[in-house]
N, C-alpha and C. Protein backbone atom coordinates (compact mmCIF):
# COMPACT_ATOMS: atom_id res chain seq x y z
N UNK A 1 24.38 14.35 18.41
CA UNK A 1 23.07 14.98 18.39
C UNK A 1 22.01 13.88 18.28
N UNK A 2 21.11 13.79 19.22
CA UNK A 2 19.52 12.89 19.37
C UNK A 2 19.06 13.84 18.26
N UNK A 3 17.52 13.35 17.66
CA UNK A 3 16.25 13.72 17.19
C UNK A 3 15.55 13.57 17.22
N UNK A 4 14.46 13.66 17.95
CA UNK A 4 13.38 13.38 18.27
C UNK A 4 12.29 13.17 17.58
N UNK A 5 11.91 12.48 16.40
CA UNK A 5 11.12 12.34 14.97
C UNK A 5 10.32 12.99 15.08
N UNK A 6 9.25 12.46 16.36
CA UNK A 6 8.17 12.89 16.42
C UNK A 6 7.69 14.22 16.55
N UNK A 7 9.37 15.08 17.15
CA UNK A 7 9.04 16.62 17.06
C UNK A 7 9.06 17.83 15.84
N UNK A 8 10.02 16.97 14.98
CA UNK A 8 10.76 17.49 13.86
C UNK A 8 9.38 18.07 13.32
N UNK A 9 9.46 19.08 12.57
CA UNK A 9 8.01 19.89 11.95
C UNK A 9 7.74 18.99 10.54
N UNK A 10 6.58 19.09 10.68
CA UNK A 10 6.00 18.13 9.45
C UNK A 10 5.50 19.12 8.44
N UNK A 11 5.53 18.78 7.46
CA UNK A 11 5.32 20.02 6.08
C UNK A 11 4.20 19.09 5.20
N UNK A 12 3.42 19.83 4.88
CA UNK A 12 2.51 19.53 4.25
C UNK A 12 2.77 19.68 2.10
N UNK A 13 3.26 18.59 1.63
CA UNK A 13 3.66 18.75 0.29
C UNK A 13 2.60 18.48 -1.14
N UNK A 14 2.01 19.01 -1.35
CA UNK A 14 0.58 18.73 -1.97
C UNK A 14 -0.38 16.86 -1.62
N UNK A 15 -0.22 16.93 -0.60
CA UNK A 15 -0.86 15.96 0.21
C UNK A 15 -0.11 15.04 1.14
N UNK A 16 0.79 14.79 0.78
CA UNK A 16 2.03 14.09 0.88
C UNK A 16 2.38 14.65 2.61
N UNK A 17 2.94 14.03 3.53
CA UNK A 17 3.64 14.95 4.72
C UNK A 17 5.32 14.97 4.78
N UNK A 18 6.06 15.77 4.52
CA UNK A 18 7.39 15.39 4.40
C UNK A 18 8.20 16.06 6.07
N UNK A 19 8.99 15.36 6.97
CA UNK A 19 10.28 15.70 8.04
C UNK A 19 11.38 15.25 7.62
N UNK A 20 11.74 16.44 7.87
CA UNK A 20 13.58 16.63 7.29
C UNK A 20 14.37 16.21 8.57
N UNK A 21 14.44 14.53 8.98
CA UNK A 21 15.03 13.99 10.05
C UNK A 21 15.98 14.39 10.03
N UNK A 22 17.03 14.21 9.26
CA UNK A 22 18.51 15.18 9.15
C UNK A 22 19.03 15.32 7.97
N UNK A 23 19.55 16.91 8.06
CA UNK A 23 19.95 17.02 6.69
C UNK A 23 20.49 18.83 7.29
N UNK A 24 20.57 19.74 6.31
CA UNK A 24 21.23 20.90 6.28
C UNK A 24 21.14 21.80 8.15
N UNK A 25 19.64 21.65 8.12
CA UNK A 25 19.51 22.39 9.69
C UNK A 25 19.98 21.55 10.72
N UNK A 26 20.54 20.33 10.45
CA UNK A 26 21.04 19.88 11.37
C UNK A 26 22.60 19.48 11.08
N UNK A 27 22.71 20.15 10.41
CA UNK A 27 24.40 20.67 10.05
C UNK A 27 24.92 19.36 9.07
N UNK A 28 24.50 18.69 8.32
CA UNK A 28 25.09 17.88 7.67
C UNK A 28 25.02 19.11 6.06
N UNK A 29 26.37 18.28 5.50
CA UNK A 29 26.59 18.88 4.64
C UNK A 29 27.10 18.42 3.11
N UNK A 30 26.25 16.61 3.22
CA UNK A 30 26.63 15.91 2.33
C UNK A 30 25.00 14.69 2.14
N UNK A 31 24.16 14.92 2.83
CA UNK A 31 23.45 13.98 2.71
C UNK A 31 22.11 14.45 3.55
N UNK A 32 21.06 14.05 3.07
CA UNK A 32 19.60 14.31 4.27
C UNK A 32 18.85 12.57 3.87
N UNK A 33 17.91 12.90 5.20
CA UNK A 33 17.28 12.06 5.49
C UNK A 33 15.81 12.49 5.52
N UNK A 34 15.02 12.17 5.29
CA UNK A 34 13.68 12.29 5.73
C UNK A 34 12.66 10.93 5.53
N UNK A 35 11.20 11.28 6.50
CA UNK A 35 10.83 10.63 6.32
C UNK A 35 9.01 11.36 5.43
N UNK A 36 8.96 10.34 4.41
CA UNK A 36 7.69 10.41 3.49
C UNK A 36 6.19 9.97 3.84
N UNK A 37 5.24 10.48 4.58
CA UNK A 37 3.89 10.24 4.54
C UNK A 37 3.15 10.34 3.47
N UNK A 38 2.64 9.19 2.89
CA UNK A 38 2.04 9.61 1.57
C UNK A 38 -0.03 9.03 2.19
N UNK A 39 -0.63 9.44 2.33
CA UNK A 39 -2.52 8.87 3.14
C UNK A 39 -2.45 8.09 1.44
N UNK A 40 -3.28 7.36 2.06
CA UNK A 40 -4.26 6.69 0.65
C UNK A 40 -4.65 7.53 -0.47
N UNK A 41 -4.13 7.21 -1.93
CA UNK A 41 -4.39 7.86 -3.31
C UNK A 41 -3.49 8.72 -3.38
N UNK A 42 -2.78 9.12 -2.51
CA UNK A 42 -1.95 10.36 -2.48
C UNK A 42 -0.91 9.88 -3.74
N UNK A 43 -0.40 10.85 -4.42
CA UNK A 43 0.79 10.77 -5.90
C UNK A 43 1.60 11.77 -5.66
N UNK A 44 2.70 11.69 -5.09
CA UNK A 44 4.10 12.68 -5.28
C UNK A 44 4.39 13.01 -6.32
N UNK A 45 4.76 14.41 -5.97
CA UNK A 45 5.10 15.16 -7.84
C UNK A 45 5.96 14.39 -8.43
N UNK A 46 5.94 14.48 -9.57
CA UNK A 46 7.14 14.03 -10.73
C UNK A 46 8.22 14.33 -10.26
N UNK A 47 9.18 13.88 -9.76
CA UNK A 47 10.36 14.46 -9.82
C UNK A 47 11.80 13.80 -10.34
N UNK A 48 12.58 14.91 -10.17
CA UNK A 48 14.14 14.57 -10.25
C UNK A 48 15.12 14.96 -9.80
N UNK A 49 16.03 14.05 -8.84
CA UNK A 49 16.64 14.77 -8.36
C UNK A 49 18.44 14.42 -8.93
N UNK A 50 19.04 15.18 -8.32
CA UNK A 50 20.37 15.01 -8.86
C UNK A 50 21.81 14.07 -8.83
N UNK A 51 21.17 13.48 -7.51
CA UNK A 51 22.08 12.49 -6.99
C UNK A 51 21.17 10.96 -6.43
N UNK A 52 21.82 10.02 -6.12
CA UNK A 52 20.50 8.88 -5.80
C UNK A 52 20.11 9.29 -4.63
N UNK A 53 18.79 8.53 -5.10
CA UNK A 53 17.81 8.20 -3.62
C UNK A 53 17.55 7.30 -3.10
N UNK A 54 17.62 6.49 -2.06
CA UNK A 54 16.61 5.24 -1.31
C UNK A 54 15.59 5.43 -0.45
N UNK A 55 14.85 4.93 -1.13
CA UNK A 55 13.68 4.75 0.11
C UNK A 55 13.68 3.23 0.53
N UNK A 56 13.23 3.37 1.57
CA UNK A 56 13.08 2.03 2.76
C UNK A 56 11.77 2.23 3.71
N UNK A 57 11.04 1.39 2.96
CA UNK A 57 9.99 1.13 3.01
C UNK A 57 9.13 0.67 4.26
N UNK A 58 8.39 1.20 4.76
CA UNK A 58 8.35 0.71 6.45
C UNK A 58 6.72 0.54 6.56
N UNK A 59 6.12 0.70 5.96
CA UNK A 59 4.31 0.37 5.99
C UNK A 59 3.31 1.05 4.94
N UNK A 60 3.03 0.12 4.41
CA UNK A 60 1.85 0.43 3.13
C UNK A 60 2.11 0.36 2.21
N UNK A 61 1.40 0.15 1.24
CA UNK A 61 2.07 -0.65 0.06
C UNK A 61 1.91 0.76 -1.10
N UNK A 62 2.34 0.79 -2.35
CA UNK A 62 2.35 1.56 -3.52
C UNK A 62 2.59 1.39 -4.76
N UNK A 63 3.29 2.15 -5.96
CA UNK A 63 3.88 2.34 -6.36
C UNK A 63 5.00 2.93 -7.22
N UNK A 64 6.23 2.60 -7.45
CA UNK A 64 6.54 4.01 -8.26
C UNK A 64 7.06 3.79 -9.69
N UNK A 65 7.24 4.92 -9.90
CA UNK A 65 7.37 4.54 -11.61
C UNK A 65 8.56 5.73 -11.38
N UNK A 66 9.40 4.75 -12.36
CA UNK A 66 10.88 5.45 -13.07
C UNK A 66 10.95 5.67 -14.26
N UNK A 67 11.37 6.70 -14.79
CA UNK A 67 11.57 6.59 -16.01
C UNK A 67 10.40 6.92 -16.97
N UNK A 68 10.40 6.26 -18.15
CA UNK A 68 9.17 6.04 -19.19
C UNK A 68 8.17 5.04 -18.96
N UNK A 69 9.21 3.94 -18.48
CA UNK A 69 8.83 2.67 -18.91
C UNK A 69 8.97 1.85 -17.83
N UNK A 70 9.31 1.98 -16.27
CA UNK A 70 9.57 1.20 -15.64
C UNK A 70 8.80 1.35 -14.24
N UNK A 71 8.14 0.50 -13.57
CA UNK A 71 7.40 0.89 -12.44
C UNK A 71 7.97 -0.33 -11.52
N UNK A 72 7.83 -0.11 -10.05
CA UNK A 72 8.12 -1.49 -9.50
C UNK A 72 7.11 -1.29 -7.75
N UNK A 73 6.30 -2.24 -7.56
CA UNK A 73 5.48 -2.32 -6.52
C UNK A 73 6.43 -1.79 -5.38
N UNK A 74 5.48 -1.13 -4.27
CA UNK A 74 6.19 -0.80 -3.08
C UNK A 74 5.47 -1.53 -2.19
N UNK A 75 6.55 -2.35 -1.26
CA UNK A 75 5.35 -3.51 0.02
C UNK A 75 6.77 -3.20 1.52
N UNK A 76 6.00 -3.43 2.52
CA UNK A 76 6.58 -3.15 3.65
C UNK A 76 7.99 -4.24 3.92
N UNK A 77 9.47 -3.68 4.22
CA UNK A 77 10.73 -4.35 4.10
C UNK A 77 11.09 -4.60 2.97
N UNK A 78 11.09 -3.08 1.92
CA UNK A 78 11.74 -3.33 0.66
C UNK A 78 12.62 -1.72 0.86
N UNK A 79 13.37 -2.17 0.02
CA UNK A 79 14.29 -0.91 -0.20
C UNK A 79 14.37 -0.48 -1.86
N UNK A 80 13.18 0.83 -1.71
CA UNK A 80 13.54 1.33 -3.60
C UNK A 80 15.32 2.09 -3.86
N UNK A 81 15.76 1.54 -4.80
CA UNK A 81 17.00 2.42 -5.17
C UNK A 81 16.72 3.79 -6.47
N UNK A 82 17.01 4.23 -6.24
CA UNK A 82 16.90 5.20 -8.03
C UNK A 82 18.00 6.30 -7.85
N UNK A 83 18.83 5.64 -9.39
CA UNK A 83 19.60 6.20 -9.46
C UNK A 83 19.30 8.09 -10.01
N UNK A 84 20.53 8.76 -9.88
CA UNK A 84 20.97 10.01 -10.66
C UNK A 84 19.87 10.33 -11.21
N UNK A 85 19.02 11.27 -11.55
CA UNK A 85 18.91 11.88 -12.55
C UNK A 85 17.62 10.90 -13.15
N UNK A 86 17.16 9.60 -12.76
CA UNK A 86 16.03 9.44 -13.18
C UNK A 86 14.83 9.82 -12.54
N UNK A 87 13.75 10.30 -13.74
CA UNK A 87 12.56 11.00 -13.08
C UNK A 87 11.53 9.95 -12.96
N UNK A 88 10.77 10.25 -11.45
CA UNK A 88 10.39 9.54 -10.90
C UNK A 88 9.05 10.07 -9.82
N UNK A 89 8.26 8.92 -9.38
CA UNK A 89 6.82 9.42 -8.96
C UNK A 89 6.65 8.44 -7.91
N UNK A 90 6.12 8.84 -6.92
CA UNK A 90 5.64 7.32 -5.99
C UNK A 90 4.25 8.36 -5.82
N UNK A 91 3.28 6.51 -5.76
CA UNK A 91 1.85 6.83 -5.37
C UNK A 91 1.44 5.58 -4.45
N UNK A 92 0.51 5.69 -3.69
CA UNK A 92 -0.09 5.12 -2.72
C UNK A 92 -0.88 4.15 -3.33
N UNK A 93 -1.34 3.09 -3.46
CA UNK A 93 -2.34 2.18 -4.09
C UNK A 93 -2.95 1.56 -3.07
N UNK A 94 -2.35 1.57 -1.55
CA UNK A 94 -3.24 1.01 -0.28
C UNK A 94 -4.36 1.81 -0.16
N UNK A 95 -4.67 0.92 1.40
CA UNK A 95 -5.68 1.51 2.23
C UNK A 95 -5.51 2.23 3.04
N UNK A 96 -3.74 1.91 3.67
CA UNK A 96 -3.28 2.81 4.70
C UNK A 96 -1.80 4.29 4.23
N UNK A 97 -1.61 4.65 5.12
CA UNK A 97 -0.83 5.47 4.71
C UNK A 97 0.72 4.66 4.49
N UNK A 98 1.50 5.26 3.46
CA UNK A 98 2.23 4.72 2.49
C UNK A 98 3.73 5.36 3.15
N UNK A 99 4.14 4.99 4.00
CA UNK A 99 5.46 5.49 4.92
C UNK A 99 6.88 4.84 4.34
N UNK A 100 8.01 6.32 4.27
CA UNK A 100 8.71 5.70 3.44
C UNK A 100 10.09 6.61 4.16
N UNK A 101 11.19 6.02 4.84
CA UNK A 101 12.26 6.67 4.81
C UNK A 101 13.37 6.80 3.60
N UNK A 102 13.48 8.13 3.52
CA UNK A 102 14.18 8.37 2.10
C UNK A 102 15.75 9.17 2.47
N UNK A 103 16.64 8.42 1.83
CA UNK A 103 17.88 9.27 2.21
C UNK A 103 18.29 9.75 0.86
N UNK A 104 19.26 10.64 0.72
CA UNK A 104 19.72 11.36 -0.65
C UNK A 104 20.76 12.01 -0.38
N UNK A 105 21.84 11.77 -1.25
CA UNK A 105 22.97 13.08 -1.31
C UNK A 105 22.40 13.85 -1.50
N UNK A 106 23.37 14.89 -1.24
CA UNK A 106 23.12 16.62 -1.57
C UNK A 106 23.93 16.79 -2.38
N UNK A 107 23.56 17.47 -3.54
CA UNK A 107 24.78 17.98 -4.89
C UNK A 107 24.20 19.26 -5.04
N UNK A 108 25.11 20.25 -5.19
CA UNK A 108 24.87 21.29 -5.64
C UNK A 108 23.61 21.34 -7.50
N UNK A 109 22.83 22.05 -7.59
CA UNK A 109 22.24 21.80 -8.39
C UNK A 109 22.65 22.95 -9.39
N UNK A 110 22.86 22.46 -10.59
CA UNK A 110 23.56 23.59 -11.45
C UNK A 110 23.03 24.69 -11.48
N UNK A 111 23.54 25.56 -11.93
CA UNK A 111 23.20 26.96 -12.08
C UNK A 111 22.71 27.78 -10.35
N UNK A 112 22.75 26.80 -9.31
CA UNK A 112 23.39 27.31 -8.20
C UNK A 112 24.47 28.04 -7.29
């Protein structure tokens, strides 16, 4: 199966633009992909998810914060890791928009 990025529907996530390059609707059943538009100032919700994430970093700089206590700059040809279960935020600190491919297992989430 091709994908055509540019067609995939773009979702609007409280500012943020998120495409689900591949993942469940495209029949995988262990892992998704997407890619993250974050415009200038933009701050992704708090989150957490259940299994790791990477992002790979492809234009504009940011940053995110893990945890309580831990933040680490985002710059173009870096790869963020975050493990399991730590909660976590990325925000935009450029001028331009803050583009980020993010892959993630899929785990059933308890009480599912």
């Amino acid at each position: 199966m091709l994908i055509e990025n540019d067609k995939v529907k773009k979702i609007n996530y409280q500012g943020l633009l998120t495409q689900a390059l591949a993942g469940p609707e495209q029949g995988l059943k262990t892992m998704e992909i997407r890619l993250l538009t974050l415009p200038p100032g933009i701050e992704s919700p708090v989150t957490e998810h259940f299994s790791e994430v990477v992002g790979v970093i492809l234009r504009g700089t940011g940053r995110a914060i893990l945890g309580k206590h831990h933040q680490e700059d985002l710059f173009p040809n870096t790869t963020l890791v975050i493990p399991a279960h730590v909660i976590h935020q990325v925000i935009n600190t450029g001028a331009e928009d803050l583009v980020i491919v993010v892959a993630r297992g899929m785990v059933p989430i308890p009480g599912d």
